[in-house]
Protein backbone atom coordinates (compact mmCIF):
# COMPACT_ATOMS: atom_id res chain seq x y z
CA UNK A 1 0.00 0.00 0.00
CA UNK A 2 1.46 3.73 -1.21
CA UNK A 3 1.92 6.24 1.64
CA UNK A 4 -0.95 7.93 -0.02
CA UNK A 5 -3.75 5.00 -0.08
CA UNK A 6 -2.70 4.55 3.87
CA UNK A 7 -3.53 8.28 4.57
CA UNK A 8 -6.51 8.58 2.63
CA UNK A 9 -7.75 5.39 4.63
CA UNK A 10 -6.45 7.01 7.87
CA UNK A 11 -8.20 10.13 7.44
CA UNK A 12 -11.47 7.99 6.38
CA UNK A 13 -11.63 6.25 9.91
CA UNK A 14 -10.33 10.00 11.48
CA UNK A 15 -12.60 12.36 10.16
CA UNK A 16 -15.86 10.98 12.17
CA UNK A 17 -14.20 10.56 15.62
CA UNK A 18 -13.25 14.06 14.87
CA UNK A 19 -16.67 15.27 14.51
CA UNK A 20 -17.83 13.03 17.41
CA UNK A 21 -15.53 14.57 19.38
CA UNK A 22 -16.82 18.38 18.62
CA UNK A 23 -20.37 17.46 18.75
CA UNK A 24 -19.22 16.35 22.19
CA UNK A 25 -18.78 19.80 23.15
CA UNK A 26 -21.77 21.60 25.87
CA UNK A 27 -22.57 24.54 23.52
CA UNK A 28 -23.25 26.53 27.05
CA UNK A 29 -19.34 26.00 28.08
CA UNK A 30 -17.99 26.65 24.79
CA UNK A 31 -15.91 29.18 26.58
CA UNK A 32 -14.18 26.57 29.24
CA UNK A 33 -10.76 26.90 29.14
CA UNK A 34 -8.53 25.38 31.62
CA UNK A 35 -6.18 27.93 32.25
CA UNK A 36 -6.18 31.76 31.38
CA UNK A 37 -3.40 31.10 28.63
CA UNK A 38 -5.27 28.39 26.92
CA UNK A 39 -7.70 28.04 23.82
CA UNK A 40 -11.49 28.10 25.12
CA UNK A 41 -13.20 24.66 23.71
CA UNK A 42 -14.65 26.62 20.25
CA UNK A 43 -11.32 27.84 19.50
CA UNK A 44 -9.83 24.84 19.57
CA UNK A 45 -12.69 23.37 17.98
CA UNK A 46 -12.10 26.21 15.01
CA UNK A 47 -8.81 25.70 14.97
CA UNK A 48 -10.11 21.97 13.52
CA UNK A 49 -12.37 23.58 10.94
CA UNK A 50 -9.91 25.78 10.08
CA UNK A 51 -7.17 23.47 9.56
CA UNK A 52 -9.39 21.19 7.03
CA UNK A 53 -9.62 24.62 5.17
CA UNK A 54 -6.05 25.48 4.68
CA UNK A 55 -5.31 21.99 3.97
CA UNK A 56 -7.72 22.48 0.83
CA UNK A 57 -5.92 25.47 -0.36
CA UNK A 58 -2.91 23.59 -0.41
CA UNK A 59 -4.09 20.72 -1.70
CA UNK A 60 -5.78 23.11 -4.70
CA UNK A 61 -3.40 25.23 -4.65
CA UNK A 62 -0.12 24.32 -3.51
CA UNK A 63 0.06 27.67 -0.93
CA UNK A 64 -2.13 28.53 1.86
CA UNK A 65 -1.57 32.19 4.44
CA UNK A 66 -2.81 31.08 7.91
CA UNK A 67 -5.18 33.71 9.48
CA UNK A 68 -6.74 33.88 12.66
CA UNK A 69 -10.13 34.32 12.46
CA UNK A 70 -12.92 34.07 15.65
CA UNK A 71 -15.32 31.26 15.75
CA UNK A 72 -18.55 31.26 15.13
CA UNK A 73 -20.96 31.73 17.65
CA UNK A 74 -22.43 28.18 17.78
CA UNK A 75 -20.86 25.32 17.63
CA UNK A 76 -23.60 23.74 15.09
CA UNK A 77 -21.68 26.15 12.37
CA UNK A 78 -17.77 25.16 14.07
CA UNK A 79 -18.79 21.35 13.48
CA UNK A 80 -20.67 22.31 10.12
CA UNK A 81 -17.37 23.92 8.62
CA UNK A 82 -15.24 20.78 10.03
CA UNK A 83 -17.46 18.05 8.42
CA UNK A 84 -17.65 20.12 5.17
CA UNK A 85 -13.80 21.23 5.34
CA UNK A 86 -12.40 17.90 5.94
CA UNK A 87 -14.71 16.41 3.37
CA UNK A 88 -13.44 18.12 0.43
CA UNK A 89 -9.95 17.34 1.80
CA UNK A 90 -11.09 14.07 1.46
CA UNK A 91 -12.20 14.29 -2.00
CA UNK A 92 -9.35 15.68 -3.20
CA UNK A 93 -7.01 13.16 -2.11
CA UNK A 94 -8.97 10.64 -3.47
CA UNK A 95 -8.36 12.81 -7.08
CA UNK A 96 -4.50 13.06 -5.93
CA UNK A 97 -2.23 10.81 -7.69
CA UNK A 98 1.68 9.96 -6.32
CA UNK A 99 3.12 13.10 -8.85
CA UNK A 100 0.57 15.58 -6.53
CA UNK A 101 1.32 13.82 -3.40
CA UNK A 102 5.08 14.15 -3.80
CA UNK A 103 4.89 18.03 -5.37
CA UNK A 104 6.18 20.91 -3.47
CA UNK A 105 3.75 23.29 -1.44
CA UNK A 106 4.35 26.32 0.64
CA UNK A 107 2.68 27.35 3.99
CA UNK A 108 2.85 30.97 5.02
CA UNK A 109 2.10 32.59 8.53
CA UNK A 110 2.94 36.09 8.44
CA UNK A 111 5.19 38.84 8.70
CA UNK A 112 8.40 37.81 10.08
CA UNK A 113 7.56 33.93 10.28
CA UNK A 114 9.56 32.02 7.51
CA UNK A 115 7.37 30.02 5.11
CA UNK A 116 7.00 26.34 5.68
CA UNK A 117 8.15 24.87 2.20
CA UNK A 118 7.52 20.98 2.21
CA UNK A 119 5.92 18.38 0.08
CA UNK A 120 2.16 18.18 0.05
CA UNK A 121 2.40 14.45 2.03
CA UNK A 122 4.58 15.99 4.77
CA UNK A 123 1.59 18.57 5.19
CA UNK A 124 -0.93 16.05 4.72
CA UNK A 125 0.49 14.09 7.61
CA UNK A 126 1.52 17.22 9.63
CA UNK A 127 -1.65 18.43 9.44
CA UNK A 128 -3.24 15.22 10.76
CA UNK A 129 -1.23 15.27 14.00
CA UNK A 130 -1.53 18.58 14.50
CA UNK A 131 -5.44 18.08 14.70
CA UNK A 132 -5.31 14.69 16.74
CA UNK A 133 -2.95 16.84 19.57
CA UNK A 134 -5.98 19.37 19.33
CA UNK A 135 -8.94 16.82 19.31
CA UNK A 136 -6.83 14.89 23.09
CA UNK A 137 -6.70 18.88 24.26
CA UNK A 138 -10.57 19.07 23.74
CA UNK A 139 -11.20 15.33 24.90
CA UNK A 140 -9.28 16.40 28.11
CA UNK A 141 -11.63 19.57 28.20
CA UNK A 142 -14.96 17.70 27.91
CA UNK A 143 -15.58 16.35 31.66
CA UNK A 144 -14.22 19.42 33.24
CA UNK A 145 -17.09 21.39 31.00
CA UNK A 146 -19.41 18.70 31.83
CA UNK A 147 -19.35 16.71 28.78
CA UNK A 148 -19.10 13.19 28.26
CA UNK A 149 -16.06 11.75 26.11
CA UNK A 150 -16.48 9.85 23.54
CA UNK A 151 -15.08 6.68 22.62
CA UNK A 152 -12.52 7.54 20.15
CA UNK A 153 -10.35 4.41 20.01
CA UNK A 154 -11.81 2.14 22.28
CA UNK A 155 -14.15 2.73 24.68
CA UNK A 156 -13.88 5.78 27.74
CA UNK A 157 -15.80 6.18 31.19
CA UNK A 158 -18.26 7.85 29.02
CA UNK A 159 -18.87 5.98 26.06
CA UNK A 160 -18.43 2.04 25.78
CA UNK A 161 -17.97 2.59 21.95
CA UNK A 162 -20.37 0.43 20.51
C-alpha cells in the first residue's frame, strides 16, 4: 500500500471521531478553558475547521496564508465547517495521484515567520497530528465542562464505543 492510499484510509476512519468529538462539546461552556493562557473549547474546535480549510488550499493550490479568524458563535456552524472542510480534503485526495502527493507546497504565517516549504504528504500528515494533539486537548476539556467523552479508540468512562 502507497503512503498515499494509507492516509486517505487514515483520514477515512479519522474524520468521524473528529466530529464526534466536537459534537461532544456543551454549547453553554464553549468558553471553558482550563487555564487563562489556553484556547477556550470553540477555539480549539475552530482551529479543527480551520485546519481542514487550509489543507484544501494547499491541496488546490499548492500555498495557503494562515489567518486567525474568531469562531462562530455556535458550535452547530464550528462542526458544520469541520465536516464540510475535511470532506473536500477528502475528495481531493482521493483525485490526488503519487506526482501531486510528492509536489512541493508552501505554507505561510505572516510577517516575520519564515514560510513552511515541504511536500504536500509531509503537510498532509503534519496536518493530521496537528489536529489529533488538538482533538486529546478538547477530549481532556470535555468532563471538566461537563461533557461526556467519547469513545474515540476504544471505549472511555463515558462511552463504551459500541
Amino acid at each position: 500500500m502507497s503512503t498515499l492510499q494509507f492516509c486517505r484510509d487514515r483520514r477515512d476512519a479519522e474524520t468521524p471521531l473528529f466530529a464526534k468529538v466536537l459534537k461532544a462539546i456543551p454549547e453553554a461552556n464553549r468558553d471553558y478553558r482550563p487555564e487563562p493562557r489556553s484556547r477556550t473549547a470553540a477555539e480549539i474546535a475552530w482551529v479543527l475547521a480551520q485546519e481542514e480549510g487550509a489543507l484544501l488550499s494547499l491541496l488546490e493550490t499548492g500555498t495557503v496564508t494562515w489567518t486567525e479568524v474568531k469562531p462562530p458563535s455556535q458550535l452547530a456552524d464550528i462542526v458544520t465547517a469541520y465536516e464540510r472542510n475535511a470532506s473536500a480534503v477528502n475528495k481531493r485526495l482521493q483525485e490526488l495521484n503519487d506526482d501531486g502527493w510528492g509536489k512541493k507546497a508552501r505554507f505561510l504565517m505572516g510577517e516575520g515567520i519564515p514560510p513552511w516549504d515541504d511536500t504536500i504528504e509531509n503537510f498532509v500528515w503534519g496536518f493530521l497530528f496537528d489536529a489529533i494533539h488538538h482533538r486529546g486537548q478538547i477530549s481532556t476539556y470535555l468532563r471538566p465542562m461537563g461533557g461526556k467523552v467519547p469513545s474515540i479508540y476504544g471505549p472511555s468512562a463515558d462511552d463504551p464505543g459500541h
